[in-house]
PDB file of N, CA and C in Angstrom:
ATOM      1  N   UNK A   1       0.845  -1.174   0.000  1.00  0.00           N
ATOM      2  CA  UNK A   1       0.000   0.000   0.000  1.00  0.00           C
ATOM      3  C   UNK A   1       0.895   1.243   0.000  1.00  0.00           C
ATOM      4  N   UNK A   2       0.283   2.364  -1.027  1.00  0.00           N
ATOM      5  CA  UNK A   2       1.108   3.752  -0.943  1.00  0.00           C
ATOM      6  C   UNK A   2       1.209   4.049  -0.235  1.00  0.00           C
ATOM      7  N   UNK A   3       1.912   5.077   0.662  1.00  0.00           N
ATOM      8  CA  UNK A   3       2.245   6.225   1.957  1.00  0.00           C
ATOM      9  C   UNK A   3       1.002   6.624   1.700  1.00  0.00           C
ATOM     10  N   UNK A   4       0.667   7.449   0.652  1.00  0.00           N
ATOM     11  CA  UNK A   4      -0.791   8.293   0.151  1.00  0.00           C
ATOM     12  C   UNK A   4      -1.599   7.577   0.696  1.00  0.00           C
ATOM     13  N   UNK A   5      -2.185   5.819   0.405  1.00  0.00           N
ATOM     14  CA  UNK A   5      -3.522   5.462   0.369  1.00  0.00           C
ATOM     15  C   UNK A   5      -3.333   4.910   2.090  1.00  0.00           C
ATOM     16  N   UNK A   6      -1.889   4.982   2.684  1.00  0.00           N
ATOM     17  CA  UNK A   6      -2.289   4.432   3.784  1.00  0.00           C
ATOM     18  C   UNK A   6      -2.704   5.639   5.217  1.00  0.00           C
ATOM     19  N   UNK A   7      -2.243   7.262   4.758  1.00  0.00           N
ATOM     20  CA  UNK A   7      -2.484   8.185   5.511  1.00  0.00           C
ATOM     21  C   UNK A   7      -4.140   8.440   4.709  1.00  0.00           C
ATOM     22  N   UNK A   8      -4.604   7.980   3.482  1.00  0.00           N
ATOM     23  CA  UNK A   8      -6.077   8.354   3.400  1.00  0.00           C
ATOM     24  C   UNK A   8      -7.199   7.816   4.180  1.00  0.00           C
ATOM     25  N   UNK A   9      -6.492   6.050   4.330  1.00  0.00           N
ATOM     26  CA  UNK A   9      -6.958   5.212   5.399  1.00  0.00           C
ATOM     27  C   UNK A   9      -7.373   5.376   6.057  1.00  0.00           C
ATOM     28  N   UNK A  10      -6.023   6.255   7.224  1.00  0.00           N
ATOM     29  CA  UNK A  10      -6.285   6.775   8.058  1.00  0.00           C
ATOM     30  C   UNK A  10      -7.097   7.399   8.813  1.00  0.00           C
ATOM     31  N   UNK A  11      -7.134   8.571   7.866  1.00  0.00           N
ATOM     32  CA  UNK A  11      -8.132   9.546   8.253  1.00  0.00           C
ATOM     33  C   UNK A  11      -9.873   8.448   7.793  1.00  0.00           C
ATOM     34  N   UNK A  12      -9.959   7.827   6.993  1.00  0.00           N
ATOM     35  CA  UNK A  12     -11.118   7.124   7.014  1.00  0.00           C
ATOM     36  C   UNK A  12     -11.549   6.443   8.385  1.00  0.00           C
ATOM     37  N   UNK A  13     -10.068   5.623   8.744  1.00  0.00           N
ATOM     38  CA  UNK A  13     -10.560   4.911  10.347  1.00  0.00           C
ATOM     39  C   UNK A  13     -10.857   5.941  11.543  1.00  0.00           C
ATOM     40  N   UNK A  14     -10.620   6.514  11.570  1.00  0.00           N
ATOM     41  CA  UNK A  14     -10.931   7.901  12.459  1.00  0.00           C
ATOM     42  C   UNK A  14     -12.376   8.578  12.321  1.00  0.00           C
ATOM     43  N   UNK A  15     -12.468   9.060  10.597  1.00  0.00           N
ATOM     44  CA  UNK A  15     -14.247   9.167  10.438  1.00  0.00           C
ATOM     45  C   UNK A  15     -14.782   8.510  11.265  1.00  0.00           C
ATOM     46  N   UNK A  16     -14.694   6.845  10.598  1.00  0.00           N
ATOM     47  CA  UNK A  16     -15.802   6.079  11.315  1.00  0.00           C
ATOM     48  C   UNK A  16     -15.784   5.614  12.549  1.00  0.00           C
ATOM     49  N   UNK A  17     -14.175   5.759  13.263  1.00  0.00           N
ATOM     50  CA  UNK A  17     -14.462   5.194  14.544  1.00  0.00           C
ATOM     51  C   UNK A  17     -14.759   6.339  15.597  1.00  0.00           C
ATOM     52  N   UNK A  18     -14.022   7.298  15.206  1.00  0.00           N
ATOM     53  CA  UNK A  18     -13.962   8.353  16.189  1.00  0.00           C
ATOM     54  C   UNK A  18     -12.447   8.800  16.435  1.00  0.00           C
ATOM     55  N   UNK A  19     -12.513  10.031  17.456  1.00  0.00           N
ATOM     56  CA  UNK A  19     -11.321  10.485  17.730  1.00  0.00           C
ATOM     57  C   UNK A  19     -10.916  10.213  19.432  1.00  0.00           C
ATOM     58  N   UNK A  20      -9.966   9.755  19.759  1.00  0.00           N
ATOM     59  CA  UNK A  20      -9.480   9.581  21.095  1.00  0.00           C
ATOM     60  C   UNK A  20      -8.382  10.630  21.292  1.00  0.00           C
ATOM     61  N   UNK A  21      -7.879  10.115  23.143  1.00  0.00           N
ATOM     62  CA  UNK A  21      -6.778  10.480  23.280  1.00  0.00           C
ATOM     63  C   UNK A  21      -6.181  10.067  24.269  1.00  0.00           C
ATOM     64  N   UNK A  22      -4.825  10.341  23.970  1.00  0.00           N
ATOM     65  CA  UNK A  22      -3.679   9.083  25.780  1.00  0.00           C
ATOM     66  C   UNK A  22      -4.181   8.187  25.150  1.00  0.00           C
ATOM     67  N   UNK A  23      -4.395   6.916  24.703  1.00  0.00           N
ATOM     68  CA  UNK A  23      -4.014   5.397  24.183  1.00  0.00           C
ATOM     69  C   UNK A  23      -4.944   5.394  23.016  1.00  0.00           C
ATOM     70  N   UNK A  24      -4.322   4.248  21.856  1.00  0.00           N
ATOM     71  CA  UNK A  24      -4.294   4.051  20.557  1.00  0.00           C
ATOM     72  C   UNK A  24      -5.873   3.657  20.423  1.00  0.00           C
ATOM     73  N   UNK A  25      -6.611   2.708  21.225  1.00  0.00           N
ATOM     74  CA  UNK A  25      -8.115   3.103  20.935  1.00  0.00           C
ATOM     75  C   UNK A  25      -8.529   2.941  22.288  1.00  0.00           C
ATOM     76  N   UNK A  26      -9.651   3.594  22.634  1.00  0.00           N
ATOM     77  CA  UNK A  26     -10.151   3.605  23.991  1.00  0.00           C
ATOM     78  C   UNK A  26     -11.179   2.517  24.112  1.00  0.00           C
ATOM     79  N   UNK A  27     -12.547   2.500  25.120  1.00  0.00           N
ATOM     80  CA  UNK A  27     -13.306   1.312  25.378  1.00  0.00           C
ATOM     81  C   UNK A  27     -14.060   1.550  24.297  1.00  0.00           C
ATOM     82  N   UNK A  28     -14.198   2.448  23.515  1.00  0.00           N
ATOM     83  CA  UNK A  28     -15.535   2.756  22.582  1.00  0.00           C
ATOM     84  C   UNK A  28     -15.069   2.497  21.004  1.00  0.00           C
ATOM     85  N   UNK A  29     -13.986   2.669  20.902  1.00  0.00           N
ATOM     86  CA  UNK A  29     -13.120   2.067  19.542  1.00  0.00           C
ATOM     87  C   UNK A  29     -12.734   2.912  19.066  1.00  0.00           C
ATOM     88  N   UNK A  30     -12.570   4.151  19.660  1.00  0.00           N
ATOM     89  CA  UNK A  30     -11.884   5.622  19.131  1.00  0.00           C
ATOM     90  C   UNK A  30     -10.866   5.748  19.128  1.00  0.00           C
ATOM     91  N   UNK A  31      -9.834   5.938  18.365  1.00  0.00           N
ATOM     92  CA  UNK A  31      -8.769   5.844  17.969  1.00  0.00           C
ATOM     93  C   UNK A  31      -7.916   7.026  18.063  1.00  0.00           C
ATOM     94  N   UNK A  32      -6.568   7.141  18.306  1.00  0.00           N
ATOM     95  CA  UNK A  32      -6.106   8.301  18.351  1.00  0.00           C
ATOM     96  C   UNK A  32      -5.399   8.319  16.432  1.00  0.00           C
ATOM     97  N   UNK A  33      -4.587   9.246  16.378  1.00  0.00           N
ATOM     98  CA  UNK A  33      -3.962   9.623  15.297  1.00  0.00           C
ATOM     99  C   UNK A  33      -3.103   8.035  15.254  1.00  0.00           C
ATOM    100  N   UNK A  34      -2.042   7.565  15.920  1.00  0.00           N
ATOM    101  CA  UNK A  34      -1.426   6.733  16.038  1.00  0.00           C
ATOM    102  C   UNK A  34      -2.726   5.497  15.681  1.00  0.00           C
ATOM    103  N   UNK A  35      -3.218   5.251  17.019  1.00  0.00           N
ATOM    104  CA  UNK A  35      -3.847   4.483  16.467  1.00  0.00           C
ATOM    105  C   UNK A  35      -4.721   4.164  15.139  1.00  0.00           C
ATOM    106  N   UNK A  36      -5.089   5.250  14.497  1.00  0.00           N
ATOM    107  CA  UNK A  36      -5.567   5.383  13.129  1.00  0.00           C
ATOM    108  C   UNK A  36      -4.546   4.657  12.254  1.00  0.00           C
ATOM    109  N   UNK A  37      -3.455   5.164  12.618  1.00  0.00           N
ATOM    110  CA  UNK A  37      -2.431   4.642  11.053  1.00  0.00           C
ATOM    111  C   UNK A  37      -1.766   2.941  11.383  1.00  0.00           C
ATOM    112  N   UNK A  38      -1.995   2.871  12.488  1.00  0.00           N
ATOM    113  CA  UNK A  38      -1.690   1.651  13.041  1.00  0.00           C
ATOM    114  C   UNK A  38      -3.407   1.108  12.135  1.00  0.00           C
ATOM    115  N   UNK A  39      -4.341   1.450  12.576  1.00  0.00           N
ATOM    116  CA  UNK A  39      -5.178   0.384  11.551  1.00  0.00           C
ATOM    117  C   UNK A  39      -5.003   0.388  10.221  1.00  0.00           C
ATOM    118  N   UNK A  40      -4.640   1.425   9.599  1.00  0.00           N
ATOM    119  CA  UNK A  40      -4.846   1.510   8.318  1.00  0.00           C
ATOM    120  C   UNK A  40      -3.537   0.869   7.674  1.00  0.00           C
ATOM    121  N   UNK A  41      -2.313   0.288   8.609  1.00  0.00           N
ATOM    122  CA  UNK A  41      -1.556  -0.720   8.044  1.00  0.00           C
ATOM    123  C   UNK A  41      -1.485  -1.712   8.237  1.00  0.00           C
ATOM    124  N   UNK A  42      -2.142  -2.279   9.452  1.00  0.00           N
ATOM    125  CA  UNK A  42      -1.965  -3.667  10.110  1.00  0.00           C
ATOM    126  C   UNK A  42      -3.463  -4.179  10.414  1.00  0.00           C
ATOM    127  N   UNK A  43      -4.473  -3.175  10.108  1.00  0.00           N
ATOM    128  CA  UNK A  43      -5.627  -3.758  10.927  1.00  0.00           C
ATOM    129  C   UNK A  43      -6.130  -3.643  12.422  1.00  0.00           C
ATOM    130  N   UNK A  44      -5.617  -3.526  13.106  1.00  0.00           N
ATOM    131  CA  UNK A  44      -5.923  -3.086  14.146  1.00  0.00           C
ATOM    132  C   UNK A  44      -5.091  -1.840  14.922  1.00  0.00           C
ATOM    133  N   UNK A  45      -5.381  -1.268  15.714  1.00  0.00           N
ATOM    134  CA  UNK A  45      -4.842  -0.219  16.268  1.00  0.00           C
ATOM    135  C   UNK A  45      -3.993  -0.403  17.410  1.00  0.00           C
ATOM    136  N   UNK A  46      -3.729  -0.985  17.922  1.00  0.00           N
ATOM    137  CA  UNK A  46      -2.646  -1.743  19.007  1.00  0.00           C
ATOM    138  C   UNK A  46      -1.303  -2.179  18.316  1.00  0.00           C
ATOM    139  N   UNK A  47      -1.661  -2.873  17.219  1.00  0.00           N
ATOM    140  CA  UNK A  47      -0.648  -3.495  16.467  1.00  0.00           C
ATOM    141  C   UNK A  47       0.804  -2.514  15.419  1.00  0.00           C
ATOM    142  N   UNK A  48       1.632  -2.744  15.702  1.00  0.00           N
ATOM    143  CA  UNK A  48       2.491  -1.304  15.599  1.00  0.00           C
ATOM    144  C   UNK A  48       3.291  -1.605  14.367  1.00  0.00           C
ATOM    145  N   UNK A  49       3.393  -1.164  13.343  1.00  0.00           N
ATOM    146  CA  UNK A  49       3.955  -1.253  11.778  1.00  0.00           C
ATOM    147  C   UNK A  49       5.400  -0.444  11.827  1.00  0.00           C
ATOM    148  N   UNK A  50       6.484  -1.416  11.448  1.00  0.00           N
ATOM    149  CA  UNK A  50       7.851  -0.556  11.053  1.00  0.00           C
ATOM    150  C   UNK A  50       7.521   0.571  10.228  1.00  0.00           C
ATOM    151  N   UNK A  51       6.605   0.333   9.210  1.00  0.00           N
ATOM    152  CA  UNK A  51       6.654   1.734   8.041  1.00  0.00           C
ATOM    153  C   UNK A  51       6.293   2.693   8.860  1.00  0.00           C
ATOM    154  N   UNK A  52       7.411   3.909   8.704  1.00  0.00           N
ATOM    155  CA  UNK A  52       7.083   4.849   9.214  1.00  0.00           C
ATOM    156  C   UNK A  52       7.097   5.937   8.057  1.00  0.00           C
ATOM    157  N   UNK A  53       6.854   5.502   6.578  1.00  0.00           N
ATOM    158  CA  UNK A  53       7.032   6.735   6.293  1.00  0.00           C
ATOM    159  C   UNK A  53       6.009   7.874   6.232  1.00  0.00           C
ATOM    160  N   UNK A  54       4.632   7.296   6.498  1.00  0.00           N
ATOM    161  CA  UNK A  54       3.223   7.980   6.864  1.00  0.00           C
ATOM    162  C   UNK A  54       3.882   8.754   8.291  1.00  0.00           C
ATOM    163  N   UNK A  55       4.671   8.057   9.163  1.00  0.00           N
ATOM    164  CA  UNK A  55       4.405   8.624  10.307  1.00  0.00           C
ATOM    165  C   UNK A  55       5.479  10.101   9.845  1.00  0.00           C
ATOM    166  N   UNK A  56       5.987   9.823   9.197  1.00  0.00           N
ATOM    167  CA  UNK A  56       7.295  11.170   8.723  1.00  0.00           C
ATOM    168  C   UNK A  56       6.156  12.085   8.308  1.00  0.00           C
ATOM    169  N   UNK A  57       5.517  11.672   6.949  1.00  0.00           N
ATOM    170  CA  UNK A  57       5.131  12.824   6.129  1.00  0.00           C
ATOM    171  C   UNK A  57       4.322  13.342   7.481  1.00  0.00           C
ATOM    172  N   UNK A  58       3.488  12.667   7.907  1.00  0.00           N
ATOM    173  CA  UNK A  58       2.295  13.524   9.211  1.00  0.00           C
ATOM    174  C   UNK A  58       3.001  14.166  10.196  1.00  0.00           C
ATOM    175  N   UNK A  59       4.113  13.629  10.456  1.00  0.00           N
ATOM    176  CA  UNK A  59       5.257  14.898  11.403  1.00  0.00           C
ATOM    177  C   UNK A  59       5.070  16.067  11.164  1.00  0.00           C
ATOM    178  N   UNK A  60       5.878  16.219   9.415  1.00  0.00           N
ATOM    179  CA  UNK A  60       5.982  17.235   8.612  1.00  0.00           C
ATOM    180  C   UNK A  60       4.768  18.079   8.460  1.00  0.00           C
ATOM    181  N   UNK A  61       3.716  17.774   8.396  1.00  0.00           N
ATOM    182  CA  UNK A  61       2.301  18.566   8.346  1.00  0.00           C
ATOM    183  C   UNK A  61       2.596  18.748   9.871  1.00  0.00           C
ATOM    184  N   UNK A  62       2.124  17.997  10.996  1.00  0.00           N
ATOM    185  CA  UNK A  62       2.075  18.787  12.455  1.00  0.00           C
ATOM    186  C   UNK A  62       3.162  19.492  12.719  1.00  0.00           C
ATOM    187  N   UNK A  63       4.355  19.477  12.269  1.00  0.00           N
ATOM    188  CA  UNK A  63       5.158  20.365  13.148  1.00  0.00           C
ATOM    189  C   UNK A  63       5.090  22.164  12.042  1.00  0.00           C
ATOM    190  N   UNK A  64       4.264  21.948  11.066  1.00  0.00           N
ATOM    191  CA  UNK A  64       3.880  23.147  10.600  1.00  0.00           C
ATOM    192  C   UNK A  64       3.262  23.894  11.150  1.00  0.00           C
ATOM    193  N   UNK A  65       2.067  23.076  11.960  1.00  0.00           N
ATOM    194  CA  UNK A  65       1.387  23.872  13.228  1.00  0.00           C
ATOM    195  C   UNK A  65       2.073  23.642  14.636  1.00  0.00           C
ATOM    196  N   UNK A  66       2.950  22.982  14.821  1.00  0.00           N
ATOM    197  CA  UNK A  66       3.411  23.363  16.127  1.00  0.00           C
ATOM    198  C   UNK A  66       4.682  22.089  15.906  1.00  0.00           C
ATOM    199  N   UNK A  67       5.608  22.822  16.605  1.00  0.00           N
ATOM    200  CA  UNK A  67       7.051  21.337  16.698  1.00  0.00           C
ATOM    201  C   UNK A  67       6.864  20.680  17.912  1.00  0.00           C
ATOM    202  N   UNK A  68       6.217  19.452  17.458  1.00  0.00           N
ATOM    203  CA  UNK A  68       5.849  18.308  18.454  1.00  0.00           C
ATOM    204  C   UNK A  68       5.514  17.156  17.713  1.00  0.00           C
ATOM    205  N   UNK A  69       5.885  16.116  18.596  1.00  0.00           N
ATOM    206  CA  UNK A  69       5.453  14.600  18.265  1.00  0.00           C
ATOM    207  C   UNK A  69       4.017  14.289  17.717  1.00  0.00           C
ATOM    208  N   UNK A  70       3.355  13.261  16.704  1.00  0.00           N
ATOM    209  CA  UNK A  70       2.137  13.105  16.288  1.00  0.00           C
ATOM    210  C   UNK A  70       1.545  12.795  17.906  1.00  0.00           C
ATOM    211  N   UNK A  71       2.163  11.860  18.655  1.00  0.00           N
ATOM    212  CA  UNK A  71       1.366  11.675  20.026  1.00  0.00           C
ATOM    213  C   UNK A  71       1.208  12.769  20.985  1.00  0.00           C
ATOM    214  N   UNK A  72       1.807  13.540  20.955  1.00  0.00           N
ATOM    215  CA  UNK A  72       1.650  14.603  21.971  1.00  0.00           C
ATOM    216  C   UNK A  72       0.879  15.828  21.034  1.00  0.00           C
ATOM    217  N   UNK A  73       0.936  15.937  20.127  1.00  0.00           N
ATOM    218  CA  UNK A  73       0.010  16.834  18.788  1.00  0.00           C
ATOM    219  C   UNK A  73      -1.349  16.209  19.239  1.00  0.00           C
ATOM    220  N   UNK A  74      -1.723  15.018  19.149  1.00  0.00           N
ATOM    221  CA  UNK A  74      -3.385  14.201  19.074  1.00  0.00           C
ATOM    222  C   UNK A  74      -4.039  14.710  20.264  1.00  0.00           C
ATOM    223  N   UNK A  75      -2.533  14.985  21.632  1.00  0.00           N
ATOM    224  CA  UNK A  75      -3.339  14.438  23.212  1.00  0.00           C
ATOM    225  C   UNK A  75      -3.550  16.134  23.484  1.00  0.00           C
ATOM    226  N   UNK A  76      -2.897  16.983  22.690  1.00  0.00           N
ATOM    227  CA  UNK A  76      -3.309  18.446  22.938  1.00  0.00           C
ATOM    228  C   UNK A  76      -4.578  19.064  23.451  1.00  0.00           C
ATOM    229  N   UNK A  77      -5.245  19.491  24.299  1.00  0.00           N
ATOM    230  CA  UNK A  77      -6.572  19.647  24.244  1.00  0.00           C
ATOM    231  C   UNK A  77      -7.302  20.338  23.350  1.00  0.00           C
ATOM    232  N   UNK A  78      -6.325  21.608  22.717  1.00  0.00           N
ATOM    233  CA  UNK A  78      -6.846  22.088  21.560  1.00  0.00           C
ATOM    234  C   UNK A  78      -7.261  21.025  20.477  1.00  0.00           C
ATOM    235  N   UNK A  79      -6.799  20.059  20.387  1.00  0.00           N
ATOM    236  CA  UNK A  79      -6.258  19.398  18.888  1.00  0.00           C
ATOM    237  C   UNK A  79      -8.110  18.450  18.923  1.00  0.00           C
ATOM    238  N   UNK A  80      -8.708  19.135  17.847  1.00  0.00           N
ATOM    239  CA  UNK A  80      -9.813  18.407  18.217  1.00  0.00           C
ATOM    240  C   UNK A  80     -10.100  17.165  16.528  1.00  0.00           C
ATOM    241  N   UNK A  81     -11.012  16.336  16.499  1.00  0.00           N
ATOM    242  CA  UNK A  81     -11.470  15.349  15.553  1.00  0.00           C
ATOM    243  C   UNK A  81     -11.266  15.917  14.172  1.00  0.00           C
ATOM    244  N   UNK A  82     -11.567  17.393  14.162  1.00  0.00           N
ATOM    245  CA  UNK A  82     -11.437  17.426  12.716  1.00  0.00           C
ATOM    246  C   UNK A  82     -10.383  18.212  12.248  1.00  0.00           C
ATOM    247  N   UNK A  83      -9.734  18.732  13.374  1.00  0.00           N
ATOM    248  CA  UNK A  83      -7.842  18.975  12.929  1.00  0.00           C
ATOM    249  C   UNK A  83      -6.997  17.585  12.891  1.00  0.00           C
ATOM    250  N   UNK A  84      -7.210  16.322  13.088  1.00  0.00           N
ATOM    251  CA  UNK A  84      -6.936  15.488  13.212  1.00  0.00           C
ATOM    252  C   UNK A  84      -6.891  14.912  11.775  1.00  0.00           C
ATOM    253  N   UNK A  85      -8.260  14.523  11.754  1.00  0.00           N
ATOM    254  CA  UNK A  85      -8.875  14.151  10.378  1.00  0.00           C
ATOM    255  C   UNK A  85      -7.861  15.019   8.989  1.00  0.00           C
ATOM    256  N   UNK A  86      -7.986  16.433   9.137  1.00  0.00           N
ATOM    257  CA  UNK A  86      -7.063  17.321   8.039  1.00  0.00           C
ATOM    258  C   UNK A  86      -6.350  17.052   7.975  1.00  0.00           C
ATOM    259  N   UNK A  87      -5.117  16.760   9.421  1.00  0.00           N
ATOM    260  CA  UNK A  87      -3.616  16.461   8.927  1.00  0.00           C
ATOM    261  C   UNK A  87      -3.339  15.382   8.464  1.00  0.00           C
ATOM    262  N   UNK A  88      -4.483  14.249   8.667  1.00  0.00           N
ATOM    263  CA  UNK A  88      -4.055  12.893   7.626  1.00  0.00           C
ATOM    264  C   UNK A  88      -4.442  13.276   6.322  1.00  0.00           C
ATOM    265  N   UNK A  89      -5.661  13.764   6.016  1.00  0.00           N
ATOM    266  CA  UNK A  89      -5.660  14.149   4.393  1.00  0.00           C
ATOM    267  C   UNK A  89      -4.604  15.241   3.658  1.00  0.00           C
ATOM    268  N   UNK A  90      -4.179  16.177   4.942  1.00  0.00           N
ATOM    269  CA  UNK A  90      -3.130  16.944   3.897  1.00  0.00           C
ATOM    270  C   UNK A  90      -1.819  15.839   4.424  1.00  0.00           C
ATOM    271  N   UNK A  91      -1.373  15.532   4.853  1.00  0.00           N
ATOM    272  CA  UNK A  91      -0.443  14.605   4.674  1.00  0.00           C
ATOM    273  C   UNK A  91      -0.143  13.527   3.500  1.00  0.00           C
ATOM    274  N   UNK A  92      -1.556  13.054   3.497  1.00  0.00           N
ATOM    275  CA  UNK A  92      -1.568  11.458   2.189  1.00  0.00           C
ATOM    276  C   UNK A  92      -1.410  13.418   0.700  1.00  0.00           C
ATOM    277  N   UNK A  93      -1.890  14.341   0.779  1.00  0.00           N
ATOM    278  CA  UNK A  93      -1.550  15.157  -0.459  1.00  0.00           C
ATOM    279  C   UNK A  93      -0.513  14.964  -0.703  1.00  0.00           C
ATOM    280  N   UNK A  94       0.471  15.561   0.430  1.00  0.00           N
ATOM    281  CA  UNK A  94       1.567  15.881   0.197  1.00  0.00           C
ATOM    282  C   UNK A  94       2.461  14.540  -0.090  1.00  0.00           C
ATOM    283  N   UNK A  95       2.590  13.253   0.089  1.00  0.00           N
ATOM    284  CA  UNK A  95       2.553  12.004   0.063  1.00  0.00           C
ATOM    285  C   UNK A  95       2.607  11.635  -1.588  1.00  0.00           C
ATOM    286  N   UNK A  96       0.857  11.931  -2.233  1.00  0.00           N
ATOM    287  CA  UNK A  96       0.633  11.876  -2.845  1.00  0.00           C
ATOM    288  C   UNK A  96       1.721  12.902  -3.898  1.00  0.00           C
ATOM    289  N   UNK A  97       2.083  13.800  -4.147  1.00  0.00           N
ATOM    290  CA  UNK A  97       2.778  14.948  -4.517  1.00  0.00           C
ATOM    291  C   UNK A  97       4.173  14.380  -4.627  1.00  0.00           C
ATOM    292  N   UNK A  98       4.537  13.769  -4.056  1.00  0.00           N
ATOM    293  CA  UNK A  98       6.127  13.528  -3.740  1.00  0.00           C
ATOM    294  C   UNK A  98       5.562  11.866  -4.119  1.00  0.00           C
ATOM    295  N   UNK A  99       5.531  11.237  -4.592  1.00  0.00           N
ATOM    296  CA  UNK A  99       5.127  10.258  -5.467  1.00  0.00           C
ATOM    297  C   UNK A  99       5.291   8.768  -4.273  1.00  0.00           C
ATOM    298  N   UNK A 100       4.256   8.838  -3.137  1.00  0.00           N
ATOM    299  CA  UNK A 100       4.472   7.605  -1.830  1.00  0.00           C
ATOM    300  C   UNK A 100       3.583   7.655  -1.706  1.00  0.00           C
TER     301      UNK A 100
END
């Protein structure tokens, strides 16, 4: 799977499950950012994938809005479901753009 189709994933598992925060899915199946891309490569959200190059490009988009980790970016209190949701779709762009 592309970098692109696996940060579009992403943001899809998040639509439908929801948005969390502090651990990868909570009791309700809400997922944080991490946990999102963890499903959208392995299937479940616990389960932790060497490819990191989704986790690079989505760096690169969050530390545009602030220089910090994707996990500490998600657990922000500002950082709500649908700034979440954006930085995986502008991420898989930029992804997409740079040919991954």
């Amino acid at each position: 799977m592309k970098t692109s189709d696996i940060l579009n994933r992403a943001a899809e598992v998040m639509m439908e499950r929801g948005h969390t925060k502090g651990k990868f899915v909570d009791d309700e199946g809400r997922v944080c950012l991490m946990g999102a891309l963890n499903t959208a490569r392995t299937g479940s959200p616990k389960i932790i994938s060497r490819d990191i190059a989704a986790d690079r490009i989505l760096c690169r988009v969050i530390w545009g809005m602030s220089n910090t980790s994707i996990a500490h970016w998600n657990d922000r209190p500002s950082t709500t479901e649908a700034m979440a949701i954006g930085a995986l779709y502008k991420a898989a762009l930029l992804a997409k753009e740079q040919g991954e």
